[in-house]
Protein backbone atom coordinates (compact mmCIF):
# COMPACT_ATOMS: atom_id res chain seq x y z
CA UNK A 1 -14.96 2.41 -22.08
CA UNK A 2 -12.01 0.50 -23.61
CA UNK A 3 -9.48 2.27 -26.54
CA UNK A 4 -8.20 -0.18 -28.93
CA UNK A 5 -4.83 -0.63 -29.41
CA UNK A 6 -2.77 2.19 -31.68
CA UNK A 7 -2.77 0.72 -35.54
CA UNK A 8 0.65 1.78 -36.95
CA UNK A 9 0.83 2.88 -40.76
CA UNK A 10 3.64 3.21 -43.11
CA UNK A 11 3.51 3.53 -46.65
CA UNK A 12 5.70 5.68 -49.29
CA UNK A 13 4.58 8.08 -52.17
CA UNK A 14 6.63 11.02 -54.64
CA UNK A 15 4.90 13.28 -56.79
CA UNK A 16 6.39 13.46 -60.47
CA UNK A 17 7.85 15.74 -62.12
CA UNK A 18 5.37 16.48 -64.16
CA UNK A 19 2.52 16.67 -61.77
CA UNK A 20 0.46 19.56 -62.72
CA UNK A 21 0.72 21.38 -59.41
CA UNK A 22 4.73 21.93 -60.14
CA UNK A 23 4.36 24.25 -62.69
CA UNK A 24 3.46 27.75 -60.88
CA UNK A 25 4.98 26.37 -57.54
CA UNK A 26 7.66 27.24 -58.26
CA UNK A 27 8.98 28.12 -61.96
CA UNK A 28 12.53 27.26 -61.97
CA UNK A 29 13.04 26.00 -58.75
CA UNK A 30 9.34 23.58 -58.10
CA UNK A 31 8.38 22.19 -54.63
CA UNK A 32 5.17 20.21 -53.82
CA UNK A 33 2.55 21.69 -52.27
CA UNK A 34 1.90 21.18 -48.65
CA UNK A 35 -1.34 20.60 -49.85
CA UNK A 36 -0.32 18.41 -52.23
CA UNK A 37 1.51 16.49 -50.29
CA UNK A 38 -1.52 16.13 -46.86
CA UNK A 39 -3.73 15.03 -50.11
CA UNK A 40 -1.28 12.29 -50.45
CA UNK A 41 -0.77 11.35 -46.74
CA UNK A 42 -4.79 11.43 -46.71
CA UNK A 43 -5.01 8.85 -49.78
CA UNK A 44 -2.51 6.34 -48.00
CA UNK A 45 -4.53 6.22 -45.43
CA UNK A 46 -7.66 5.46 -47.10
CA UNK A 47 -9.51 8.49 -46.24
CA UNK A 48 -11.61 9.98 -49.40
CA UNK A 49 -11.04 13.83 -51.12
CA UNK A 50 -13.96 14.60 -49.51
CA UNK A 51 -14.15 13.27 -45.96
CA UNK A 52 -14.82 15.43 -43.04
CA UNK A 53 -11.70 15.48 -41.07
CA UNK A 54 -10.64 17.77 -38.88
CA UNK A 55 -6.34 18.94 -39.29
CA UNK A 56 -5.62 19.49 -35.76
CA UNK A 57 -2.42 20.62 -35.97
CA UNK A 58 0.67 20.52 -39.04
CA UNK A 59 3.96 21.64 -39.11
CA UNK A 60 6.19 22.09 -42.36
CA UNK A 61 9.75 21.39 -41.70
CA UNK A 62 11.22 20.83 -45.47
CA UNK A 63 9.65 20.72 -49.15
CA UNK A 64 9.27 17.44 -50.63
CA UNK A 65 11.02 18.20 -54.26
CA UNK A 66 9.80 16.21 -57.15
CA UNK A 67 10.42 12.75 -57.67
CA UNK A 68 11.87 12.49 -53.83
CA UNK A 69 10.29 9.86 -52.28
CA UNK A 70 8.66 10.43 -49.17
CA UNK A 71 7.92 7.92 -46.33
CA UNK A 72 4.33 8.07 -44.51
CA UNK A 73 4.54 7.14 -40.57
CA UNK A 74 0.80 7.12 -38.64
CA UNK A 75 -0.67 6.23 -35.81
CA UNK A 76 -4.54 5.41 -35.68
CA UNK A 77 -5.99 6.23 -32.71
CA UNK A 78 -9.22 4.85 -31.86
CA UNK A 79 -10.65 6.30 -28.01
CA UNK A 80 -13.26 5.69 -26.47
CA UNK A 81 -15.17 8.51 -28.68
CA UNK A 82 -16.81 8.88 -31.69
CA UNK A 83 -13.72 9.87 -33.76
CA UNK A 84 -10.30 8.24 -34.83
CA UNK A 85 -7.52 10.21 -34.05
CA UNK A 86 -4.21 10.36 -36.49
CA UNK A 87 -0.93 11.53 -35.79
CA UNK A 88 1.51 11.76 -38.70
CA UNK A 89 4.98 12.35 -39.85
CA UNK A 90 6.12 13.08 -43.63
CA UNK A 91 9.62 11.81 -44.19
CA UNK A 92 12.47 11.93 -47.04
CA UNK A 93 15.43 10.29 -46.18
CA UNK A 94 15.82 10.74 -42.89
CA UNK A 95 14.52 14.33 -42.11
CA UNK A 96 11.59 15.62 -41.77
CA UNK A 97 8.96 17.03 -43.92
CA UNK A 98 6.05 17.60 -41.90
CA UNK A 99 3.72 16.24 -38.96
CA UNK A 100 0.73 16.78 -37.42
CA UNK A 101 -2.15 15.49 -35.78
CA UNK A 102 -5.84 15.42 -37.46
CA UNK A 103 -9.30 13.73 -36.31
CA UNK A 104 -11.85 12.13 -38.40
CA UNK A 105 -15.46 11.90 -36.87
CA UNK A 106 -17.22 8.08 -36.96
CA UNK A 107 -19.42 7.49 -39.60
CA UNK A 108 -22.58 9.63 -38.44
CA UNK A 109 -21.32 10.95 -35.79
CA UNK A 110 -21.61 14.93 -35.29
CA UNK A 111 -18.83 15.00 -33.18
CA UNK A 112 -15.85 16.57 -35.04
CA UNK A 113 -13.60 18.66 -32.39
CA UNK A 114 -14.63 16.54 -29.92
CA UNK A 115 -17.01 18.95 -28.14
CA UNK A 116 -20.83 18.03 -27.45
């Protein structure tokens, strides 16, 4: 059993001011959703709305405000498994937003946490 080589991504996104999700969170003062901003990550990354993944792990450290950009860094895991691990940080600037770690189970595969 061989693992492939870690793919690195990077890739940028900011959510406008307008965005729909700003206006209850919070009047006055808006933030993105953490949410908001995974579903983001998620899309850079080419996985679809409605893949099975599996967040392993994700820590908040600052809101993304609107209109900041924010800077996507992953590494795709591949082991010698039938998932893809990814490990993420969210960026602005240079401090941090959020990372975490999440798992997406090979196409057909049953094996989400890993487990038999």
């Amino acid at each position: 059993m061989s693992m492939t080589e870690p793919r690195p991504h990077r890739s940028t996104f900011s959510i406008a001011p307008d965005h729909p999700c700003l206006a209850g969170h919070f009047p006055g003062a808006p933030i993105v959703p953490g949410v908001v901003m995974l579903d983001e990550a998620f899309r850079a990354l080419g996985l679809d709305a409605g893949a099975a993944l599996q967040i392993d792990w994700v820590k908040f450290a600052r809101p993304l405000l609107p209109g900041e950009t924010a800077t996507l860094e992953a590494t795709v895991e591949d082991p010698p498994a039938s998932r893809t691990i990814i490990r993420f940080s969210i960026r602005h600037a240079d401090e941090l937003l959020a990372r975490g770690a999440l798992t997406v189970p090979a196409p057909g595969s049953r094996d989400l946490a890993g487990g038999a």
